[in-house]
N, C-alpha and C. Protein backbone atom coordinates (compact mmCIF):
# COMPACT_ATOMS: atom_id res chain seq x y z
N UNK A 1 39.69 -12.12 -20.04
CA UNK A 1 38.98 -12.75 -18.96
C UNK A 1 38.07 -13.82 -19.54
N UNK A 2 37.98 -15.11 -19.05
CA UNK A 2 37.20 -16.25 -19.50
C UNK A 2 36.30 -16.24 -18.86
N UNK A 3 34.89 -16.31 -19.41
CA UNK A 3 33.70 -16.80 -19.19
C UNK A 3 33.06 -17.68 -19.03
N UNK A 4 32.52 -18.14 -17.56
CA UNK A 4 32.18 -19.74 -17.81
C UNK A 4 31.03 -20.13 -18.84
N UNK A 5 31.16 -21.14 -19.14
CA UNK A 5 30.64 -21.72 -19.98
C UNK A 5 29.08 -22.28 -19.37
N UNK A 6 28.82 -22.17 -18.01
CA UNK A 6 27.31 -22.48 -17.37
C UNK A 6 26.43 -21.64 -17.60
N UNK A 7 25.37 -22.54 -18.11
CA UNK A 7 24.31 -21.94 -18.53
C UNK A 7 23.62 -21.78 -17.52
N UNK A 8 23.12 -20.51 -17.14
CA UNK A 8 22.09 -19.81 -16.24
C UNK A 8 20.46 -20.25 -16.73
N UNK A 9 19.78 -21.05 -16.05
CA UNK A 9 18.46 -21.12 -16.36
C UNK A 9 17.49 -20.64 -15.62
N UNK A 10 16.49 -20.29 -16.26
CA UNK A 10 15.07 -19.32 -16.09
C UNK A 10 15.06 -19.35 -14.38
N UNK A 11 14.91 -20.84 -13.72
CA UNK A 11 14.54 -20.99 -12.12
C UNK A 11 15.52 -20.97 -11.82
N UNK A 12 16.37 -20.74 -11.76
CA UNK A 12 17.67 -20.05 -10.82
C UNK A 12 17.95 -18.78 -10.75
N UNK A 13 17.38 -17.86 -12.18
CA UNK A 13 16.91 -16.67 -11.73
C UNK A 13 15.71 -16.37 -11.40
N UNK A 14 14.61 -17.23 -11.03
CA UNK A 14 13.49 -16.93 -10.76
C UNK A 14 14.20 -17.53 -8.97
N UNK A 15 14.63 -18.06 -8.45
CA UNK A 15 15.09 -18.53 -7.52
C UNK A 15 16.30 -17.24 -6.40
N UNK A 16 17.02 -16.76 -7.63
CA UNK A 16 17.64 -15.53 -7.16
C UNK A 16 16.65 -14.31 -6.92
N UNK A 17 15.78 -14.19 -7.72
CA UNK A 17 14.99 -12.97 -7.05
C UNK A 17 13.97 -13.02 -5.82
N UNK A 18 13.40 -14.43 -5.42
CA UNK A 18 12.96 -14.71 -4.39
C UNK A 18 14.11 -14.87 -3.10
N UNK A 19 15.12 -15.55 -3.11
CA UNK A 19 16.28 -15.33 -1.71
C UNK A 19 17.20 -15.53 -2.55
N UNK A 20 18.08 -14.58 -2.66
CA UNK A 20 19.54 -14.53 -3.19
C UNK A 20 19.80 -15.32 -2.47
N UNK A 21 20.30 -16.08 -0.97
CA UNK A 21 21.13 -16.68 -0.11
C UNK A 21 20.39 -18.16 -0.23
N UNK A 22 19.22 -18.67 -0.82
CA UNK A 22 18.64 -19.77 -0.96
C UNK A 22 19.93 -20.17 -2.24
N UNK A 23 19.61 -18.98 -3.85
CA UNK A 23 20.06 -19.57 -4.64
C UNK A 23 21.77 -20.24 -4.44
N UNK A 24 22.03 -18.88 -3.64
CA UNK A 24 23.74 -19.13 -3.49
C UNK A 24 24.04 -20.40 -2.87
N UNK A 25 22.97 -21.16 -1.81
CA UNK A 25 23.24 -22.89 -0.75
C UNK A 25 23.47 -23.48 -2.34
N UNK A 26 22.02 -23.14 -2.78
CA UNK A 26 21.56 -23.97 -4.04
C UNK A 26 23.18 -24.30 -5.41
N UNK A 27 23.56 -23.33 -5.32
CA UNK A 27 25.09 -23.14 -6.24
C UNK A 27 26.01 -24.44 -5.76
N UNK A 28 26.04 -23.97 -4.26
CA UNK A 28 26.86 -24.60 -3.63
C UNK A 28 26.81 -25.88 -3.30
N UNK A 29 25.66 -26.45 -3.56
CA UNK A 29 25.34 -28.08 -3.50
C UNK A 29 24.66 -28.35 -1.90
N UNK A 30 24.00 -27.30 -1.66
CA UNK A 30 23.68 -27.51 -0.01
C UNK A 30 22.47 -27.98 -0.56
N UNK A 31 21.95 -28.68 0.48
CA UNK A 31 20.27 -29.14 0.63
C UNK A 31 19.49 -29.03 1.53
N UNK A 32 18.32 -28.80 1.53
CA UNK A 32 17.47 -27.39 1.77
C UNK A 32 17.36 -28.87 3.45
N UNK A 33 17.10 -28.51 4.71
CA UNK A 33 16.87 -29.07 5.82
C UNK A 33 15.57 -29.39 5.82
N UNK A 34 14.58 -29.31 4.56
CA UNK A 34 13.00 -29.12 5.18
C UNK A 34 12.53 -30.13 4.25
N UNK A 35 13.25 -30.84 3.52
CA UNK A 35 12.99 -31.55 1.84
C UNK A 35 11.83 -32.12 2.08
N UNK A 36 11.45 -32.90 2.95
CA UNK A 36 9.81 -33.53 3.13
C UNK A 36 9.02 -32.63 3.15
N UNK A 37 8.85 -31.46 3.96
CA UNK A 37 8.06 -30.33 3.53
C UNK A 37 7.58 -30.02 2.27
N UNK A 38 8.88 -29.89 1.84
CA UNK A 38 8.91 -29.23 0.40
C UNK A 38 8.65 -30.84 -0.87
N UNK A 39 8.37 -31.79 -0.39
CA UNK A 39 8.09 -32.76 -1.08
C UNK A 39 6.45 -32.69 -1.32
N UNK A 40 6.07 -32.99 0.27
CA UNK A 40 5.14 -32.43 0.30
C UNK A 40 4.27 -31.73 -0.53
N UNK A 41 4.70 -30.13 -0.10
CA UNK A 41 4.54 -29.30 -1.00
C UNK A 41 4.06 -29.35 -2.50
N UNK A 42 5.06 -29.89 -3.06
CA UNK A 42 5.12 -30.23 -4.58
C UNK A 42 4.00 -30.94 -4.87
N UNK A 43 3.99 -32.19 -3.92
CA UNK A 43 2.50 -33.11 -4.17
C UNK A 43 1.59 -32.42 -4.24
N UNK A 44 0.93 -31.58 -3.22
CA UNK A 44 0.36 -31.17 -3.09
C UNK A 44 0.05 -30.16 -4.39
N UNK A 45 0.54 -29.43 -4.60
CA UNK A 45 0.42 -28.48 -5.89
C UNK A 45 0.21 -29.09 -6.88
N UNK A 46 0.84 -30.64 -7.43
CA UNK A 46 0.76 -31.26 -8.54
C UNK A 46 -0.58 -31.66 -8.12
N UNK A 47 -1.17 -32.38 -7.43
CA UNK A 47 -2.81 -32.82 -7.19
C UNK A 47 -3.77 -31.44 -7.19
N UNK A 48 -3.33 -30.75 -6.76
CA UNK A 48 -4.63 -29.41 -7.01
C UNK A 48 -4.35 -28.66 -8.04
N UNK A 49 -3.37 -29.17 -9.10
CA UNK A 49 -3.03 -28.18 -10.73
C UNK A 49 -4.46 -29.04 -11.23
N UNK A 50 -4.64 -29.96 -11.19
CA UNK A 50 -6.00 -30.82 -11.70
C UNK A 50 -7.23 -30.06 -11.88
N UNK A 51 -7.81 -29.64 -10.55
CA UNK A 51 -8.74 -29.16 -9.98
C UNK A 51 -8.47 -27.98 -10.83
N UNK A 52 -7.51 -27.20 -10.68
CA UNK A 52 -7.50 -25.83 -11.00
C UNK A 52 -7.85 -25.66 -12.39
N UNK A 53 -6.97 -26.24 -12.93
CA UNK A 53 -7.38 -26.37 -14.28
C UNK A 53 -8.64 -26.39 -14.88
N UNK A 54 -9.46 -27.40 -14.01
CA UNK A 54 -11.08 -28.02 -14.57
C UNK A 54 -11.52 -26.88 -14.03
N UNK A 55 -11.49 -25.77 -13.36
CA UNK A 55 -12.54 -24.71 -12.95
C UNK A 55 -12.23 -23.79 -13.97
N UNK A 56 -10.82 -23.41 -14.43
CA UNK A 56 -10.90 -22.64 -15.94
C UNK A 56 -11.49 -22.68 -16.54
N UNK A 57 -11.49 -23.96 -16.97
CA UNK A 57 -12.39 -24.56 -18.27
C UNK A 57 -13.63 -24.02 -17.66
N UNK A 58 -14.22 -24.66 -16.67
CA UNK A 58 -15.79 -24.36 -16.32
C UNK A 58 -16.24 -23.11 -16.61
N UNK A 59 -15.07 -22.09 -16.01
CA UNK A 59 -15.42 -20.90 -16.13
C UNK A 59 -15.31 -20.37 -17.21
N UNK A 60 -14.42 -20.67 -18.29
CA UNK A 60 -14.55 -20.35 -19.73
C UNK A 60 -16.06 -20.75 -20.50
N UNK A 61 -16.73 -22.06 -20.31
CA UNK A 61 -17.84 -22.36 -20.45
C UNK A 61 -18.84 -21.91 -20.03
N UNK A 62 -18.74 -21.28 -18.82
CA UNK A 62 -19.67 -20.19 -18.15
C UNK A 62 -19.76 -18.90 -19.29
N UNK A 63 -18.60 -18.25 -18.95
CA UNK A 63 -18.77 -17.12 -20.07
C UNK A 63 -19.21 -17.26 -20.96
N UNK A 64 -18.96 -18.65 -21.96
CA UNK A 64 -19.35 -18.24 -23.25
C UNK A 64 -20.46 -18.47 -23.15
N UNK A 65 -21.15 -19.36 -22.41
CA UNK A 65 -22.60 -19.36 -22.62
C UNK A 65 -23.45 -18.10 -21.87
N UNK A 66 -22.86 -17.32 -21.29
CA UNK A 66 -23.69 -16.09 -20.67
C UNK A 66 -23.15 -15.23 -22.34
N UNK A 67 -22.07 -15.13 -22.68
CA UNK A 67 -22.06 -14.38 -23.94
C UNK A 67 -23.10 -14.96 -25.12
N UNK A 68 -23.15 -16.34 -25.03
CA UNK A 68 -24.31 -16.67 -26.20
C UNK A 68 -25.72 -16.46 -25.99
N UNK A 69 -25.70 -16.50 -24.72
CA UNK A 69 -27.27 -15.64 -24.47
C UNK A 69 -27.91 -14.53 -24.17
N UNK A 70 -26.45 -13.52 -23.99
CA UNK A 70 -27.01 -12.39 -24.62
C UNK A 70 -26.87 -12.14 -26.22
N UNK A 71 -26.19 -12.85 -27.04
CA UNK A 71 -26.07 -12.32 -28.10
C UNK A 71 -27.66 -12.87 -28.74
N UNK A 72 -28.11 -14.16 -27.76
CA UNK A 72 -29.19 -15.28 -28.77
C UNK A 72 -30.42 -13.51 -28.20
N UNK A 73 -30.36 -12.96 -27.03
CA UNK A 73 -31.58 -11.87 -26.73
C UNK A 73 -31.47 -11.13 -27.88
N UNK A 74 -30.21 -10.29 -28.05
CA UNK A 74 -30.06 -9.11 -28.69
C UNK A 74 -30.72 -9.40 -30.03
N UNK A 75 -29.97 -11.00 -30.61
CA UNK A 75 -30.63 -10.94 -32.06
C UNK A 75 -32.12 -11.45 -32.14
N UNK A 76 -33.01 -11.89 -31.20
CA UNK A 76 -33.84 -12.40 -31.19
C UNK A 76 -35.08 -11.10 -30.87
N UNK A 77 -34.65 -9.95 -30.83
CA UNK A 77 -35.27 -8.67 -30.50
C UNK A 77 -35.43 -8.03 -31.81
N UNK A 78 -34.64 -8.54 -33.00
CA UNK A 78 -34.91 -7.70 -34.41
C UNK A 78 -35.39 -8.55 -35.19
């Protein structure tokens, strides 16, 4: 028995476990009826990955400076 030679990638099984019947249009060369939506969409997510990002950081900078000031109490007590 021959095996095809198509390579299966990561979002097509990340695509099959969210709607098997999405991935199967998707196989088949169908296109999704909502594409501006989903254009949309995408924009949208790509403009607020920005934002999201810069509040990590903030919040990483938060921590460490609540961690450096308890460590500046603790050692500043001996």
């Amino acid at each position: 028995m021959a095996r095809s030679k198509r390579t299966i990638r990561a979002s097509e099984i990340g695509a099959f476990v969210f709607c098997h019947r999405a991935w199967w249009y998707q196989r088949r060369g169908c296109h999704p009826m909502n594409a501006e939506a989903l254009d949309a969409g995408s924009e949208y997510h790509s403009a607020n990955a920005g934002r999201a990002q810069f509040a990590h950081v903030l919040q990483f900078i938060g921590w460490s400076l609540m961690l450096f000031s308890i460590l500046f109490l603790i050692f500043s007590l001996f």
